[in-house]
N, C-alpha and C. Protein backbone atom coordinates (compact mmCIF):
# COMPACT_ATOMS: atom_id res chain seq x y z
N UNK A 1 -1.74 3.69 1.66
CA UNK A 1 -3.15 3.81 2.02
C UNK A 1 -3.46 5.26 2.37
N UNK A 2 -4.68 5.44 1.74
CA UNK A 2 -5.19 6.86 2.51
C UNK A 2 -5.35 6.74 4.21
N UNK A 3 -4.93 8.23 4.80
CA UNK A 3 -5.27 8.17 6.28
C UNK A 3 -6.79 8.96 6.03
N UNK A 4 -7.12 9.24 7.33
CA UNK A 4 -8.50 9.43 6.96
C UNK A 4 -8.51 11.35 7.00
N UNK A 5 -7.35 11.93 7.25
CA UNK A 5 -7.11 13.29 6.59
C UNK A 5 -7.03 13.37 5.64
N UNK A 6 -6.79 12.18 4.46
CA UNK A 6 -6.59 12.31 3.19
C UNK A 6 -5.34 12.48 2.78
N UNK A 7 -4.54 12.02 3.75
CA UNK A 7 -2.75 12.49 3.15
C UNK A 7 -2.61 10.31 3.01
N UNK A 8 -1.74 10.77 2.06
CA UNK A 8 -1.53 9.05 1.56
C UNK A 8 -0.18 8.42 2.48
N UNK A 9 0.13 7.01 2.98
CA UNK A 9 1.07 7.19 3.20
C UNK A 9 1.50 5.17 3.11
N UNK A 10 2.70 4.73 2.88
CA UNK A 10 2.64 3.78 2.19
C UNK A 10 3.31 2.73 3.32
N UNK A 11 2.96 1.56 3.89
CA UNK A 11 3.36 0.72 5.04
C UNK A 11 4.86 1.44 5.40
N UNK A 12 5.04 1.38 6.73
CA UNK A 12 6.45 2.03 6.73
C UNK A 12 7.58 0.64 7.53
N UNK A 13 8.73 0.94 7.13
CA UNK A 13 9.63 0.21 7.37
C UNK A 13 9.78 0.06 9.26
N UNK A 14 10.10 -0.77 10.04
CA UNK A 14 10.16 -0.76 11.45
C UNK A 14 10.90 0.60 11.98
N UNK A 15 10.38 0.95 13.01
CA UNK A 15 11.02 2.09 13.59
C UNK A 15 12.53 1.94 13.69
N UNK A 16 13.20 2.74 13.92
CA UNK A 16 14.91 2.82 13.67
C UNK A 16 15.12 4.02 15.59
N UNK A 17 14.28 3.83 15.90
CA UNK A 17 14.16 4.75 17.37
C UNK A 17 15.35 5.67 17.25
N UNK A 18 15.15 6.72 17.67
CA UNK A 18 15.77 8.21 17.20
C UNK A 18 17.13 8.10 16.65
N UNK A 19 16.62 7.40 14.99
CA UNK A 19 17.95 7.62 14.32
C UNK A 19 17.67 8.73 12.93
N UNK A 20 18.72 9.23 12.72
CA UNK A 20 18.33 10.59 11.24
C UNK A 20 17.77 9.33 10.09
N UNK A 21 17.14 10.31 9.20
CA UNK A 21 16.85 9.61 7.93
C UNK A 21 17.43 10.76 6.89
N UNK A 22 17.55 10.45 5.56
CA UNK A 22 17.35 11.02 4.51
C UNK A 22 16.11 11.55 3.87
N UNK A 23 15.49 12.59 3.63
CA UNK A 23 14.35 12.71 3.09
C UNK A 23 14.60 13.05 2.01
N UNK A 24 13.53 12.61 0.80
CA UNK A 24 13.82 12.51 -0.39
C UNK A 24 12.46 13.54 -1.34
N UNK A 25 12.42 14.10 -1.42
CA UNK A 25 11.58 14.73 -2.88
C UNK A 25 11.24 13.52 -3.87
N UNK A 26 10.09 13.64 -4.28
CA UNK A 26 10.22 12.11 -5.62
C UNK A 26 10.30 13.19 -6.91
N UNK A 27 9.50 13.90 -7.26
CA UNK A 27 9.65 14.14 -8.66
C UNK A 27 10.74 14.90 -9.18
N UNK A 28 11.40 14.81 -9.63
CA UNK A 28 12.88 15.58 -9.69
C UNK A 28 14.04 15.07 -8.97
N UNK A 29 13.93 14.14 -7.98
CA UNK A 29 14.92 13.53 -7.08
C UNK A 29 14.89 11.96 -7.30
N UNK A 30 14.07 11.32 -6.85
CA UNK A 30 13.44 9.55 -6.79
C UNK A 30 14.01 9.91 -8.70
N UNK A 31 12.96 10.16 -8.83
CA UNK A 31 12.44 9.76 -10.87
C UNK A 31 12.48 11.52 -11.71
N UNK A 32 12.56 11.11 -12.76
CA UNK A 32 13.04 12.38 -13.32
C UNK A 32 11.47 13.47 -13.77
N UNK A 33 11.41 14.13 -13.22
CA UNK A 33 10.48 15.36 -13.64
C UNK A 33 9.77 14.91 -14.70
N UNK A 34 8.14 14.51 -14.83
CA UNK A 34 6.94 14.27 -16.06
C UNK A 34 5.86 15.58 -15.18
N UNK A 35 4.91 16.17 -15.08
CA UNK A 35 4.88 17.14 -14.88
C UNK A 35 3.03 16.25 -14.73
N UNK A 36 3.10 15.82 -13.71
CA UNK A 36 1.98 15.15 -12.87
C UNK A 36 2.17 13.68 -13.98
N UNK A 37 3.00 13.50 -13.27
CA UNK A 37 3.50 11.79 -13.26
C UNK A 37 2.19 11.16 -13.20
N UNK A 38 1.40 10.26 -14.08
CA UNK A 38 0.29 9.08 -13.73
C UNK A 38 0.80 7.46 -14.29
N UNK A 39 2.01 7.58 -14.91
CA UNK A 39 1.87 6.47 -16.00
C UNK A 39 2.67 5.49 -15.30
N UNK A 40 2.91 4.50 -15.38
CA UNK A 40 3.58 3.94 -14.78
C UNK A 40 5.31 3.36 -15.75
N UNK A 41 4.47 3.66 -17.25
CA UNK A 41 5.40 3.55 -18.39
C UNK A 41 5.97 4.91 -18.24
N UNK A 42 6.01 5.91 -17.75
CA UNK A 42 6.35 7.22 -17.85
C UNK A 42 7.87 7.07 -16.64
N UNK A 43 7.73 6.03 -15.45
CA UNK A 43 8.40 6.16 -14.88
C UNK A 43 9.96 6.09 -15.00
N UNK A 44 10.79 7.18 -14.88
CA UNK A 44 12.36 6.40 -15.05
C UNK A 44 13.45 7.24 -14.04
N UNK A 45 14.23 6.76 -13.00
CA UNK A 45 14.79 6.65 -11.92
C UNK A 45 15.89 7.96 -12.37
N UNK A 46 16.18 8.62 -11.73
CA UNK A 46 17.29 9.90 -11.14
C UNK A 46 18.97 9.28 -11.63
N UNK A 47 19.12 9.65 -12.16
CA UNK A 47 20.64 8.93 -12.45
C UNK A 47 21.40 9.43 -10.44
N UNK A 48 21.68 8.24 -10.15
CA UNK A 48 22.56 8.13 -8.71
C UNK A 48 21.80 8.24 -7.95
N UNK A 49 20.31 7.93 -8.03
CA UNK A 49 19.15 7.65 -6.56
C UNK A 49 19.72 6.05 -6.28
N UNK A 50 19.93 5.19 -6.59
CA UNK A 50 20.17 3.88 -6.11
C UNK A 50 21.04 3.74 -5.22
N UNK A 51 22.48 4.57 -5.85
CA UNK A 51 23.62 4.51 -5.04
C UNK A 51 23.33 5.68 -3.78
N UNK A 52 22.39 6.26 -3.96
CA UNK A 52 22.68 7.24 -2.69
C UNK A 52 21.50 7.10 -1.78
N UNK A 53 20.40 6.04 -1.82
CA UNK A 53 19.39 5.47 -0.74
C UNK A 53 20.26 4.18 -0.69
N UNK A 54 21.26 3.63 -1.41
CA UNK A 54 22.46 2.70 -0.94
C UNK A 54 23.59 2.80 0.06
N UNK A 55 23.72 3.95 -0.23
CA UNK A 55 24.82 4.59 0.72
C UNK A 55 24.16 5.29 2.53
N UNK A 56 22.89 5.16 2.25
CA UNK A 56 22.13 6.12 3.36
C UNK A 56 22.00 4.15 4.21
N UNK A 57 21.52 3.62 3.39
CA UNK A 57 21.05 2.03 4.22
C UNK A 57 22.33 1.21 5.03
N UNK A 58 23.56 1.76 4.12
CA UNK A 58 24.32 1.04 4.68
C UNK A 58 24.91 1.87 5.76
N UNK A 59 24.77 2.75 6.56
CA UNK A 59 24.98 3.76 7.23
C UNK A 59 23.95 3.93 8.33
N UNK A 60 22.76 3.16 8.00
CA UNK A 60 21.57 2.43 9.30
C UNK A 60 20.39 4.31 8.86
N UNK A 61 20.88 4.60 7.94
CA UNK A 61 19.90 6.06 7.88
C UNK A 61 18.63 5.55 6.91
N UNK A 62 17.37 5.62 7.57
CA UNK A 62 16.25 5.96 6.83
C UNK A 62 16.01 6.80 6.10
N UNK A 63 15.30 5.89 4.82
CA UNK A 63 15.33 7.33 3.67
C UNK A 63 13.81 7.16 3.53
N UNK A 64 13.20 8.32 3.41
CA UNK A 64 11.78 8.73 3.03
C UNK A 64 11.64 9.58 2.09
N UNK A 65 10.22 9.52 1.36
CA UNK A 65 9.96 10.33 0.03
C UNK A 65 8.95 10.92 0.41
N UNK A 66 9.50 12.30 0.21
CA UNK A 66 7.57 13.34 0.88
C UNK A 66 7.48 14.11 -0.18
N UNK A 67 6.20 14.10 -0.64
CA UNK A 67 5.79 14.48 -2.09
C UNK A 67 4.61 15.35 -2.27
N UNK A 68 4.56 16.29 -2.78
CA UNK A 68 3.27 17.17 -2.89
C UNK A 68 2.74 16.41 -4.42
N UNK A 69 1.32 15.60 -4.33
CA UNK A 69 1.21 15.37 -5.40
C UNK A 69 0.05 16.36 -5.86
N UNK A 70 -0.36 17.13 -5.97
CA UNK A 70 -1.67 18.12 -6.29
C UNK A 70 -2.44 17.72 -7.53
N UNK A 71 -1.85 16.71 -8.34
CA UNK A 71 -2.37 16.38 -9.88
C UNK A 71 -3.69 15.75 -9.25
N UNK A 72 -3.79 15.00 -7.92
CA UNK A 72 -5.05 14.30 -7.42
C UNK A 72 -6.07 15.31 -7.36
N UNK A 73 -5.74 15.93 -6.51
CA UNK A 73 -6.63 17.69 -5.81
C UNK A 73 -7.21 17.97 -7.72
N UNK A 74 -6.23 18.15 -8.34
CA UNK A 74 -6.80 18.79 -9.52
C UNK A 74 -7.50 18.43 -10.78
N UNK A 75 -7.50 16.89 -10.44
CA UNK A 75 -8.25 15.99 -11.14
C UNK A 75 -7.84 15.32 -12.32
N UNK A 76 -6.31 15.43 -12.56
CA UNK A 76 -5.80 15.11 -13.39
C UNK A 76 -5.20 13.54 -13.22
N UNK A 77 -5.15 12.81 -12.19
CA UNK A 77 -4.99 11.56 -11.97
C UNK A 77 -5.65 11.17 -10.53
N UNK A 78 -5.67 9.91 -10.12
CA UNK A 78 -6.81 9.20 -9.09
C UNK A 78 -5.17 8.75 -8.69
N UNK A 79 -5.93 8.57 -7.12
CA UNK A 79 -5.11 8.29 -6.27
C UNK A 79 -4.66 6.44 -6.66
N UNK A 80 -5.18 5.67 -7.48
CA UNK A 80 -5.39 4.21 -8.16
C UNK A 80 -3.85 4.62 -9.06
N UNK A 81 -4.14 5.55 -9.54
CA UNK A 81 -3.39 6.17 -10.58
C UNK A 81 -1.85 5.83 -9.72
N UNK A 82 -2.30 6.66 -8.72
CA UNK A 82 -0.35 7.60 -7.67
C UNK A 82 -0.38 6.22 -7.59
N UNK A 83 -0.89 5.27 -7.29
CA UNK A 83 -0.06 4.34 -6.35
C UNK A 83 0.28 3.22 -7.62
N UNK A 84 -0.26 3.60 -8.96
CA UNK A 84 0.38 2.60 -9.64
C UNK A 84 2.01 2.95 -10.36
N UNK A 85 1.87 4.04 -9.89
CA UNK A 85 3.48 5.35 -10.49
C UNK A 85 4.22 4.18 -9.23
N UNK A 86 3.39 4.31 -7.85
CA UNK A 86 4.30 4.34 -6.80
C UNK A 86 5.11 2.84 -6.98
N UNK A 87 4.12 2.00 -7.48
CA UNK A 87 4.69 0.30 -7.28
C UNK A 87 5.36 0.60 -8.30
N UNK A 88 5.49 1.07 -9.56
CA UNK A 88 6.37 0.94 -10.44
C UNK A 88 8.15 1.77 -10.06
N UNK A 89 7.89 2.65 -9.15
CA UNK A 89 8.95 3.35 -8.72
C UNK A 89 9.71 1.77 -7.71
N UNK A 90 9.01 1.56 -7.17
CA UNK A 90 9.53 0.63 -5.97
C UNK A 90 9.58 -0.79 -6.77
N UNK A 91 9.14 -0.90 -7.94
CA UNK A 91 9.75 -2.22 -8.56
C UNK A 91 11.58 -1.66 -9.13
N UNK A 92 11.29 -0.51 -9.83
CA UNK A 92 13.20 -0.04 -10.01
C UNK A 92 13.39 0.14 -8.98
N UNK A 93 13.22 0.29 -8.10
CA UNK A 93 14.53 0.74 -6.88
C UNK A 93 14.87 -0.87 -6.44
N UNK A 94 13.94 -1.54 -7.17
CA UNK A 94 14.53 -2.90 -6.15
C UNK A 94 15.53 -3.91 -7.07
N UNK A 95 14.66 -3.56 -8.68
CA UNK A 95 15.92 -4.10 -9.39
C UNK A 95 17.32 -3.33 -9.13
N UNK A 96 17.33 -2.62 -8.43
CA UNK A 96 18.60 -2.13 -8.26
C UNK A 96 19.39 -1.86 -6.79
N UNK A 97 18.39 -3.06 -6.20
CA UNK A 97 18.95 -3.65 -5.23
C UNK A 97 18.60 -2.72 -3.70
N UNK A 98 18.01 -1.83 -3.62
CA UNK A 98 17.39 -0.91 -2.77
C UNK A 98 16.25 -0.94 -2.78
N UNK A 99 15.44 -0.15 -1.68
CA UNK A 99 13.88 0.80 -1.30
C UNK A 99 13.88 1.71 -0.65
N UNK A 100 12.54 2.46 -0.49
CA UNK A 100 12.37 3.49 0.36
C UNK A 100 11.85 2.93 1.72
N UNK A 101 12.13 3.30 2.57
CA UNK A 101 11.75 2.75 3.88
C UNK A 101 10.15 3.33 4.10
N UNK A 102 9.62 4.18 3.61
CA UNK A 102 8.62 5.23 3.57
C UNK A 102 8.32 6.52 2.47
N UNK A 103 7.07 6.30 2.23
CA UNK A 103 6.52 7.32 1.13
C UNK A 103 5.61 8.19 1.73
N UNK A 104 5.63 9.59 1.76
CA UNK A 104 4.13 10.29 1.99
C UNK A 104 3.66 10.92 0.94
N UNK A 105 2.40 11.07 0.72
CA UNK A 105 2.34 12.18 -0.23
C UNK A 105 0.94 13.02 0.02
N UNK A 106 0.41 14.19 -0.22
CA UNK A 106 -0.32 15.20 0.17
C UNK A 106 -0.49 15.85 -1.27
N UNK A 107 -1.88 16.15 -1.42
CA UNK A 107 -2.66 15.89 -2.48
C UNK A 107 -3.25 17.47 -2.42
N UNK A 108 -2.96 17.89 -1.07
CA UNK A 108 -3.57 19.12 -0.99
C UNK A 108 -3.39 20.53 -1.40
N UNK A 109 -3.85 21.06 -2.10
CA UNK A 109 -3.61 22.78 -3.17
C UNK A 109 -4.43 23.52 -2.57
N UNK A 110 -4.41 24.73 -2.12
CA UNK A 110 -5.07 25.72 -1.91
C UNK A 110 -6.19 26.49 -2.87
N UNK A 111 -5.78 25.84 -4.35
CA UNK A 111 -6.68 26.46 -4.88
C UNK A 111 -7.79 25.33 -5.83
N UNK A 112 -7.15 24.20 -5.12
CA UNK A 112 -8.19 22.74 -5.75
C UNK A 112 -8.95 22.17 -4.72
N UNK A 113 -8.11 22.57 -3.25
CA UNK A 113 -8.87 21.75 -2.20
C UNK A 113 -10.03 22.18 -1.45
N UNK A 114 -11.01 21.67 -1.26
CA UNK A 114 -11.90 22.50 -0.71
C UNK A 114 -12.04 23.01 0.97
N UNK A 115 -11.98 24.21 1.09
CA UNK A 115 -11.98 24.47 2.28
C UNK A 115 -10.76 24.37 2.78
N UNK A 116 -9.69 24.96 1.74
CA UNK A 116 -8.32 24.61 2.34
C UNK A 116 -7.56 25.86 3.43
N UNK A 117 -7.26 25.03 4.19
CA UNK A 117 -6.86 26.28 5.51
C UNK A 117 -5.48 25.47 6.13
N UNK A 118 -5.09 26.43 7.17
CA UNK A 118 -4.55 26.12 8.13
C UNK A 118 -3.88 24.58 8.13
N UNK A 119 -4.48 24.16 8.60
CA UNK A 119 -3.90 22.22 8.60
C UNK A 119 -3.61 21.77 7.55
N UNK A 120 -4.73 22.29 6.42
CA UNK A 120 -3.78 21.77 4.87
C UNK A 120 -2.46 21.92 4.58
N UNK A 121 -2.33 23.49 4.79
CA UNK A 121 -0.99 23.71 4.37
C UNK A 121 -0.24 23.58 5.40
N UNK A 122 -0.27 23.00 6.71
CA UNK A 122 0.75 22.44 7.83
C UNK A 122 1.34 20.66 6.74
N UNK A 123 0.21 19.96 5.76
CA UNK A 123 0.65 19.49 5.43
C UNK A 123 1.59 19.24 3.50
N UNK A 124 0.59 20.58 3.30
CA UNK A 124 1.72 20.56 1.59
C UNK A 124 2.83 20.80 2.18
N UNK A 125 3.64 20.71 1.74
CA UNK A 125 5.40 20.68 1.60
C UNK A 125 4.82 22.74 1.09
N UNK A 126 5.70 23.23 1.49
CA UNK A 126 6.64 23.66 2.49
C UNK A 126 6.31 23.76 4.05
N UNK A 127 4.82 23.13 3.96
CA UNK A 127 4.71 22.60 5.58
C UNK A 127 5.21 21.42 6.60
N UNK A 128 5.53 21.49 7.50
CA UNK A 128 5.92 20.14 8.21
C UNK A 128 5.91 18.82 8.40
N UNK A 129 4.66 19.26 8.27
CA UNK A 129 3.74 17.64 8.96
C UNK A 129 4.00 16.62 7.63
N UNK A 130 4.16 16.61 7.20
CA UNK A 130 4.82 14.72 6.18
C UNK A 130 6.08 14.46 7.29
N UNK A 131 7.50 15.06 6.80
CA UNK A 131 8.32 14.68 8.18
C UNK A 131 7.84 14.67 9.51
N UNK A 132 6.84 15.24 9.93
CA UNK A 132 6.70 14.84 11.34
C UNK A 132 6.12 13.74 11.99
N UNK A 133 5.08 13.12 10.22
CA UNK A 133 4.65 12.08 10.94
C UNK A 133 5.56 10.93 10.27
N UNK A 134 6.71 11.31 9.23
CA UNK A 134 7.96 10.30 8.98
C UNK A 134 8.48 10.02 10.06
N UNK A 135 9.06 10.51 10.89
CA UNK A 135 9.26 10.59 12.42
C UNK A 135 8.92 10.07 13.23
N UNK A 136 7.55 10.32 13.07
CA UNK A 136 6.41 9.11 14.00
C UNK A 136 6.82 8.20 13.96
N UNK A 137 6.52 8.13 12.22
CA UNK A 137 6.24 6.82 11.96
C UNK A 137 7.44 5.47 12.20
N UNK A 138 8.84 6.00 11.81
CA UNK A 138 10.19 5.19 11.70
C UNK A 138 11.25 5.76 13.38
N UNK A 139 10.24 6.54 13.64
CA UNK A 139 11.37 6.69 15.47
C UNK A 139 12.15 7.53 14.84
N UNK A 140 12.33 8.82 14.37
CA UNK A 140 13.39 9.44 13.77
C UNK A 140 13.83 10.61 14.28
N UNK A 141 15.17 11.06 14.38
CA UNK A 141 15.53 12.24 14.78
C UNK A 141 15.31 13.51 13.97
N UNK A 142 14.56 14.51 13.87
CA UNK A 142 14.83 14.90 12.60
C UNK A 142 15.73 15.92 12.50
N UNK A 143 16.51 16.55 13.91
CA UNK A 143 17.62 17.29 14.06
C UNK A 143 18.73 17.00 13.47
N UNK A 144 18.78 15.53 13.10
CA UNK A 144 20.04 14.28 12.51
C UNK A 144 19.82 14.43 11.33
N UNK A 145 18.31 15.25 10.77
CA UNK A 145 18.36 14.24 9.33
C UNK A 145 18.46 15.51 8.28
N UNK A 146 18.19 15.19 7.28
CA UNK A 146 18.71 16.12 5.50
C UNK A 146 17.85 15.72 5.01
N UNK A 147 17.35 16.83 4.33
CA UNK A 147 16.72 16.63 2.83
C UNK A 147 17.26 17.22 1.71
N UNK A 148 17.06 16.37 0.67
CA UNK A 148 17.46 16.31 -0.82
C UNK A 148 16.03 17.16 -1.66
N UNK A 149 16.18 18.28 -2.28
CA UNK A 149 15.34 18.17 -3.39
C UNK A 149 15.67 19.37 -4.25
N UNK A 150 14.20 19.57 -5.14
CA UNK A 150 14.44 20.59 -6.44
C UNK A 150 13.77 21.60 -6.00
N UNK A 151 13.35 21.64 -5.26
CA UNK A 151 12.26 23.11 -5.26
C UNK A 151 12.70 23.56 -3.96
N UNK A 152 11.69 24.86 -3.99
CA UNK A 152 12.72 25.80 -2.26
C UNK A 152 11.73 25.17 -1.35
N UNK A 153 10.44 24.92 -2.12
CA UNK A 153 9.65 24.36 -0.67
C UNK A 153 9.80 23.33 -0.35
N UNK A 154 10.60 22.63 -0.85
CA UNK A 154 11.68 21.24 -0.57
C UNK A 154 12.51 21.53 0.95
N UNK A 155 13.18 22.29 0.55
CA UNK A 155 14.08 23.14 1.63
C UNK A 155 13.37 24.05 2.40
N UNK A 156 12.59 24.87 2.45
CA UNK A 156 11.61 24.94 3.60
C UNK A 156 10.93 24.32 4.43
N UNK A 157 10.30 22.97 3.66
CA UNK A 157 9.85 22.49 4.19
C UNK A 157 10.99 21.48 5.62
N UNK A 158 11.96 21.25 5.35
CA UNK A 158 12.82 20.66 5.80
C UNK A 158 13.38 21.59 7.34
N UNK A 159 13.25 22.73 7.38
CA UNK A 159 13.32 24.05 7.94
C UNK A 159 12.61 24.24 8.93
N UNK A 160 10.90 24.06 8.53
CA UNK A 160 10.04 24.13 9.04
C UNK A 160 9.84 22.60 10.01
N UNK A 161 10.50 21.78 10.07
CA UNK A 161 10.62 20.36 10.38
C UNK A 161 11.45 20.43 11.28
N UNK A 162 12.57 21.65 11.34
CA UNK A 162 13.33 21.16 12.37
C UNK A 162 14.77 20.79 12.05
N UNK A 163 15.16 20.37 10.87
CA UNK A 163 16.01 19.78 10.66
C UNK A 163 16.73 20.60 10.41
N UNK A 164 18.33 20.74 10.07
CA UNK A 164 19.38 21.58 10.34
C UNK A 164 20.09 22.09 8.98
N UNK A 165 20.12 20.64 7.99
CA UNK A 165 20.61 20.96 6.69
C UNK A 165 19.78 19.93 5.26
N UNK A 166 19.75 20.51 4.28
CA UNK A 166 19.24 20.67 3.08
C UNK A 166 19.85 20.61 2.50
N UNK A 167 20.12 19.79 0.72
CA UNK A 167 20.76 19.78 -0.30
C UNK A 167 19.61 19.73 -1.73
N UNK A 168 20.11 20.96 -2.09
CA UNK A 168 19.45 21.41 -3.38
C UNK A 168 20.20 20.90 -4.23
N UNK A 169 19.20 20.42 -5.75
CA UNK A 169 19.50 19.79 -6.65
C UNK A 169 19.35 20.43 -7.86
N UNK A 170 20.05 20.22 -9.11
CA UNK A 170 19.34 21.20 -10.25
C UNK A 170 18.46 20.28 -10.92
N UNK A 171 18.68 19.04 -10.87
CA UNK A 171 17.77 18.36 -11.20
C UNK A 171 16.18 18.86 -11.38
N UNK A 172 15.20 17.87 -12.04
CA UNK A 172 14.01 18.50 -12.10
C UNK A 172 13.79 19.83 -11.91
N UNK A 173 13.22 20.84 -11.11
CA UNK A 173 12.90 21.96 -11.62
C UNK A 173 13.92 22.73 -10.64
N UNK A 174 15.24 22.16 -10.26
CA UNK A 174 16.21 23.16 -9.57
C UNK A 174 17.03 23.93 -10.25
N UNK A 175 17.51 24.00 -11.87
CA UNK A 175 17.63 25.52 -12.27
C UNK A 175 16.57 26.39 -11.84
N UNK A 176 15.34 27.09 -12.35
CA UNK A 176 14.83 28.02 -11.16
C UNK A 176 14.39 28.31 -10.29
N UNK A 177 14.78 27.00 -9.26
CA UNK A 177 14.39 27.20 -8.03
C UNK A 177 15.94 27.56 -7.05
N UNK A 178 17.15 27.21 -7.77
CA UNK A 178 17.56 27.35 -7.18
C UNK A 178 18.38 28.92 -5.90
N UNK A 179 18.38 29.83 -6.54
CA UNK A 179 18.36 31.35 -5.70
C UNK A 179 17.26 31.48 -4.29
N UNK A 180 15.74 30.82 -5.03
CA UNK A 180 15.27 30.87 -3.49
C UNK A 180 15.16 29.85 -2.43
N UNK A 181 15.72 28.50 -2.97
CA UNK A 181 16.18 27.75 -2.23
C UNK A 181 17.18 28.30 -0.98
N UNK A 182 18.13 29.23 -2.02
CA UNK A 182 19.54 28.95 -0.96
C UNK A 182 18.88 30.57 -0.28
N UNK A 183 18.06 31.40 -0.50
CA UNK A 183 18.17 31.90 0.45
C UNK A 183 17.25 31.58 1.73
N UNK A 184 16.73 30.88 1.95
CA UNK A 184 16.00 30.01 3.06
C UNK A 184 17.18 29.62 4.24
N UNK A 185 18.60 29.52 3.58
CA UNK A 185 19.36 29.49 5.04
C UNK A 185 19.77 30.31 5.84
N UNK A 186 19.48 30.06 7.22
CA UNK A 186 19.49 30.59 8.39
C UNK A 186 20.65 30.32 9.41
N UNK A 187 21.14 31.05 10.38
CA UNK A 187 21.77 30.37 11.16
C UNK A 187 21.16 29.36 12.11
N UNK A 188 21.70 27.91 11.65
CA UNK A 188 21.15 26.63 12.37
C UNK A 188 20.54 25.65 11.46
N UNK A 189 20.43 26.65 10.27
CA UNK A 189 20.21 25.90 9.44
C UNK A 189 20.76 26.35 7.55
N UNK A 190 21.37 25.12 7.27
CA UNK A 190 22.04 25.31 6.24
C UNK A 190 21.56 24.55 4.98
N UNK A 191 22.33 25.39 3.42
CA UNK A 191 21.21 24.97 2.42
C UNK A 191 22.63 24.78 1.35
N UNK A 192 22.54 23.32 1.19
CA UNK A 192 24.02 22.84 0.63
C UNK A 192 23.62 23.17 -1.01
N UNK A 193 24.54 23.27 -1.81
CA UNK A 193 23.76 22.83 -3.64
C UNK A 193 24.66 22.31 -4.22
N UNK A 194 24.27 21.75 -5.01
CA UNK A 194 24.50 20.35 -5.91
C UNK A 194 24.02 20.29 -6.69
N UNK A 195 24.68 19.89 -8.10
CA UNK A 195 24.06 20.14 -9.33
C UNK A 195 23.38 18.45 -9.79
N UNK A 196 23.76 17.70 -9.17
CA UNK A 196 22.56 16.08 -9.10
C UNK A 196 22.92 15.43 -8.20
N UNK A 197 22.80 14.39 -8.41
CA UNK A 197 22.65 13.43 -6.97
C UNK A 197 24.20 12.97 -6.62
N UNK A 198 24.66 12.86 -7.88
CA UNK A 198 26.02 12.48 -7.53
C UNK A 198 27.16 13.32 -6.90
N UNK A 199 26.41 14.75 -6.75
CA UNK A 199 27.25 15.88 -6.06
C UNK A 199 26.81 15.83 -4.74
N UNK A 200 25.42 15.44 -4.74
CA UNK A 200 24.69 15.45 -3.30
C UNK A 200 24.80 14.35 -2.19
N UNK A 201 25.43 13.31 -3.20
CA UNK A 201 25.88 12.01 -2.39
C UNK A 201 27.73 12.64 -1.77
N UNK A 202 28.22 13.07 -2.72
CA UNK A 202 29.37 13.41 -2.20
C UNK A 202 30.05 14.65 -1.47
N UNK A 203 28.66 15.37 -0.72
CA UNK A 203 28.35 15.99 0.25
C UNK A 203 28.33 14.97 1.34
N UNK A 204 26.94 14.76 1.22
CA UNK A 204 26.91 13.42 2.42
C UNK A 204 28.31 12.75 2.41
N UNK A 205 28.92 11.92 1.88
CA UNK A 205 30.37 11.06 2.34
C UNK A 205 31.19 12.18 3.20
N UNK A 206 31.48 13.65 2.90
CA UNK A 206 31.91 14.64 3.10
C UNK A 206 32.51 14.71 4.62
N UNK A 207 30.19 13.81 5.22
CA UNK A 207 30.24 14.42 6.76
C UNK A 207 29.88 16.31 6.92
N UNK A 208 29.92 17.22 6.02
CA UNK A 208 29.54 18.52 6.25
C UNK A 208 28.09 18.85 6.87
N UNK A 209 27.58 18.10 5.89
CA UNK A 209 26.29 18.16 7.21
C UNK A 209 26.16 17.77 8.50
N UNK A 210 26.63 16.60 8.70
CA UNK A 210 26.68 16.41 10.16
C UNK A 210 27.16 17.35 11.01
N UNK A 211 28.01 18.81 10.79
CA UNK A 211 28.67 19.23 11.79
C UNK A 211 27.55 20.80 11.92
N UNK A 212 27.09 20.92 13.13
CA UNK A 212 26.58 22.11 13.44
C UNK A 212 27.01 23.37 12.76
């Protein structure tokens, strides 16, 4: 459902009171890169997203998907549109025996939105506010938690949230994102890479992120 800022956000799973989640990127991470996704026939799943929002559930970790969708802002699909991508994403994740506990997505562009300032971009990705109100929303730590994605404002945004470590993907558009991804790490905060999910899952088993 739309909130009444206009950021979308989809029933969320019961709070998990200050436990980490996984945060997830959708286009390039969830489903494979269409370049303003509307179709719902267009949709097709990340080779090793099942097993690795599998591996996060059985481990009591919430996984969320925070998404810059701007194709709305730019008029190239209706929000009728996102959410028919979205049920079709969440019908595969379930034939395959999983879900997302939570979806956000933010529609907002600086150069489509009107009157875009300040608070907008607190909420496009590489701004905060989707994880902060993931957080809200599921009781979450976000000092505990990781994000997965393809782009650096994936990993900024994750940065800007608070959270400690990041795993870059080459997936979707992470061949050239990846150089300014990794230089976004800081001390306190670290920027893992992985060439798909199945490298990024076997980080996580690792435990490397977990350690300061």
């Amino acid at each position: 459902m739309l909130l009444e800022n206009g950021v979308w956000i989809s029933d969320p799973a019961p709070a998990r009171h200050g436990g980490p989640a996984l945060f997830l990127d959708r286009d390039g991470v969830i489903v494979r890169e269409i370049n303003y996704l509307s179709r719902p026939e267009d949709v097709a799943l990340e080779t090793g997203i099942a097993e690795l929002i599998g591996w996060a559930h059985a481990r009591g970790i919430a996984v969320a998907a925070i998404t810059n969708q701007s194709g709305v802002a730019r008029g190239r699909f209706s929000w009728a549109e996102y959410e028919a991508v979205e049920a079709e994403v969440a019908r595969q994740l379930a034939a395959r025996n999983v879900a997302l506990d939570l979806v956000i997505a933010c529609a907002f562009h600086e150069d489509h939105t009107e009157g875009f300032g300040q608070e907008h971009a607190r909420w496009r990705k590489p701004g905060p506010a989707m994880l902060e109100l993931a957080a809200e929303k599921l009781g979450l730590d976000l000092g505990a938690s990781i994000m997965i994605g393809d782009k650096a404002s994936d990993v900024e945004a994750a940065r800007n949230a608070g959270l400690t470590h990041a795993i870059h993907v080459l997936t979707g558009h992470g061949e050239k994102e990846r150089a300014a991804a990794l230089k976004l790490a800081r001390p306190g905060f670290a920027v893992h890479a992985a060439a798909d999910l199945h490298e990024a899952l076997a980080l996580l088993k690792s435990g490397a992120w977990e350690r300061p």
